[in-house]
Protein backbone atom coordinates (compact mmCIF):
# COMPACT_ATOMS: atom_id res chain seq x y z
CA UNK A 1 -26.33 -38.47 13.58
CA UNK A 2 -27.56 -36.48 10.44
CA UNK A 3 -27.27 -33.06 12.64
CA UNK A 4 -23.18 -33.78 13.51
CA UNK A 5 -22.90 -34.98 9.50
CA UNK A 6 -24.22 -31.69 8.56
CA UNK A 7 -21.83 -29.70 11.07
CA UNK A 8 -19.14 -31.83 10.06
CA UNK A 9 -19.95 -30.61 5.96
CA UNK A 10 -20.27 -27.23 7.04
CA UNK A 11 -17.18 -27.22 9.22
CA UNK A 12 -14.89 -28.52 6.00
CA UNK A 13 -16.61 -25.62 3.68
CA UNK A 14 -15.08 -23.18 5.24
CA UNK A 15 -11.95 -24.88 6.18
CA UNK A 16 -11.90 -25.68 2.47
CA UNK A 17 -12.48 -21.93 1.89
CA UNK A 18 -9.97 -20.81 4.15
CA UNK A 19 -7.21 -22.61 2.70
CA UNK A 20 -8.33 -21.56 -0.75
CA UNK A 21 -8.38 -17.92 0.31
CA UNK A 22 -4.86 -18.16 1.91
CA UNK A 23 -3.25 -20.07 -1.44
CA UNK A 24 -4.96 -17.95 -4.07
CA UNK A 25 -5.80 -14.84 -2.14
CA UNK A 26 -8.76 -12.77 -2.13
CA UNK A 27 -10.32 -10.46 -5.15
CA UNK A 28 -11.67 -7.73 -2.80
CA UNK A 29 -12.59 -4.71 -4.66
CA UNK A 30 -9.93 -2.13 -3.63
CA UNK A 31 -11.71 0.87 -0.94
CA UNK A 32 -10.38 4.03 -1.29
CA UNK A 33 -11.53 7.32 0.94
CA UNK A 34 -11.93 10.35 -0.39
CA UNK A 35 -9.00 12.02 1.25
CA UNK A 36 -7.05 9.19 -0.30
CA UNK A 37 -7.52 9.63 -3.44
CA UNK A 38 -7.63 13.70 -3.46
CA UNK A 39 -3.93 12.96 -2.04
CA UNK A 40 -3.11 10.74 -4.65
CA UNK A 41 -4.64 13.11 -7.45
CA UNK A 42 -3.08 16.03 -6.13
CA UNK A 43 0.62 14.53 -7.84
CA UNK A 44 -1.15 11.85 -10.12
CA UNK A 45 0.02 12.39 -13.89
CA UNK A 46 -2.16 10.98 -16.98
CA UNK A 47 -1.14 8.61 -19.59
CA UNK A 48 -1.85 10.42 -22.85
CA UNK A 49 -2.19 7.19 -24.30
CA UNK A 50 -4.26 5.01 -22.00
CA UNK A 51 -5.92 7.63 -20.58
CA UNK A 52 -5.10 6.37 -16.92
CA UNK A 53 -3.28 8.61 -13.67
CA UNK A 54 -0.52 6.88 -12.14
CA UNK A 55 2.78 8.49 -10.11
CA UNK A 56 6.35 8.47 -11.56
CA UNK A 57 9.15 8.36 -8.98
CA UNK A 58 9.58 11.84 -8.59
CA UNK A 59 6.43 12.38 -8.18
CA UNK A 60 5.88 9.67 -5.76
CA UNK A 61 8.56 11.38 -3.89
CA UNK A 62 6.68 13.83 -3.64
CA UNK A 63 3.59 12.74 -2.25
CA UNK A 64 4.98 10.29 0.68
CA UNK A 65 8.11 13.16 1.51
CA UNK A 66 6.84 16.75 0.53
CA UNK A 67 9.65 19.33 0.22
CA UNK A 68 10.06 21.74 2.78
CA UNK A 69 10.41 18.92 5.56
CA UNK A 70 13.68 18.28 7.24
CA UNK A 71 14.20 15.11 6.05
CA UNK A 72 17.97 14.36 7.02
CA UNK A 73 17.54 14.94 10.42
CA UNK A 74 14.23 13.00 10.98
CA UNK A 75 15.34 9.92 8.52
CA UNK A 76 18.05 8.72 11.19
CA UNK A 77 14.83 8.41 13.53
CA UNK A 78 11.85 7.38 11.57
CA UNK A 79 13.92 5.19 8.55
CA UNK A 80 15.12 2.70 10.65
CA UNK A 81 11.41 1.79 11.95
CA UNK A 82 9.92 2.32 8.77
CA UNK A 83 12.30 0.46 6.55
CA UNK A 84 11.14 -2.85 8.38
CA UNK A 85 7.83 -2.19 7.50
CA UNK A 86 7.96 0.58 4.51
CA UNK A 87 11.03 0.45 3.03
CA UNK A 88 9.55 2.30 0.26
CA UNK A 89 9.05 4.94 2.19
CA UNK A 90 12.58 5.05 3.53
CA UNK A 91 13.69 5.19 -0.12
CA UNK A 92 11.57 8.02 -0.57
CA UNK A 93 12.53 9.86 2.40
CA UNK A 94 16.44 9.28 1.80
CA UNK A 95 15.82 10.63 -1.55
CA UNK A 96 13.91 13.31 -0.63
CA UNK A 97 16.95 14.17 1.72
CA UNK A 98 19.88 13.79 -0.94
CA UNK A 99 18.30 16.02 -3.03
CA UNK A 100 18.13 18.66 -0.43
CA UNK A 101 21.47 19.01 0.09
């Protein structure tokens, strides 16, 4: 009887910490690769004043839709499956696009 009481407690801790995880989420420091963030530093700008890199629009444009890419006729194929799951990226490619032409 003590054995099934202590399942029974250890079965509700991490039910208990399941549902906690899926209300308030998860603080998992974020992993980036290498490659990831040489990509992202490659068109990162720095804030003069808080001395941090981030991407403006344009420059975000850049880095998901490089120039030189034909855009226009690939967007017809490739926006309408990413903007279900990316729609940013379908922004970036229809802007990318407009400003081609």
């Amino acid at each position: 009887m003590e054995d099934l009481k202590e399942n029974f407690k250890e079965k509700a801790e991490k039910v208990k910490e399941g549902v906690k995880e899926t209300l308030l989420g998860v603080e998992d420091e974020l992993q980036t690769s290498d490659q990831t963030r040489a990509e992202f530093m490659k068109y990162a700008k720095k804030d003069e004043g808080s001395e941090e890199w981030y991407m403006g629009e344009s420059e975000f444009i850049d880095a998901v839709a490089p120039a030189g890419e034909d855009y226009v006729s690939s967007f017809i194929t490739t926006a309408l499956e990413s903007v279900q799951c990316c729609p940013w990226l379908a922004h970036a490619l229809w802007c990318r696009g407009a400003a081609e032409r």
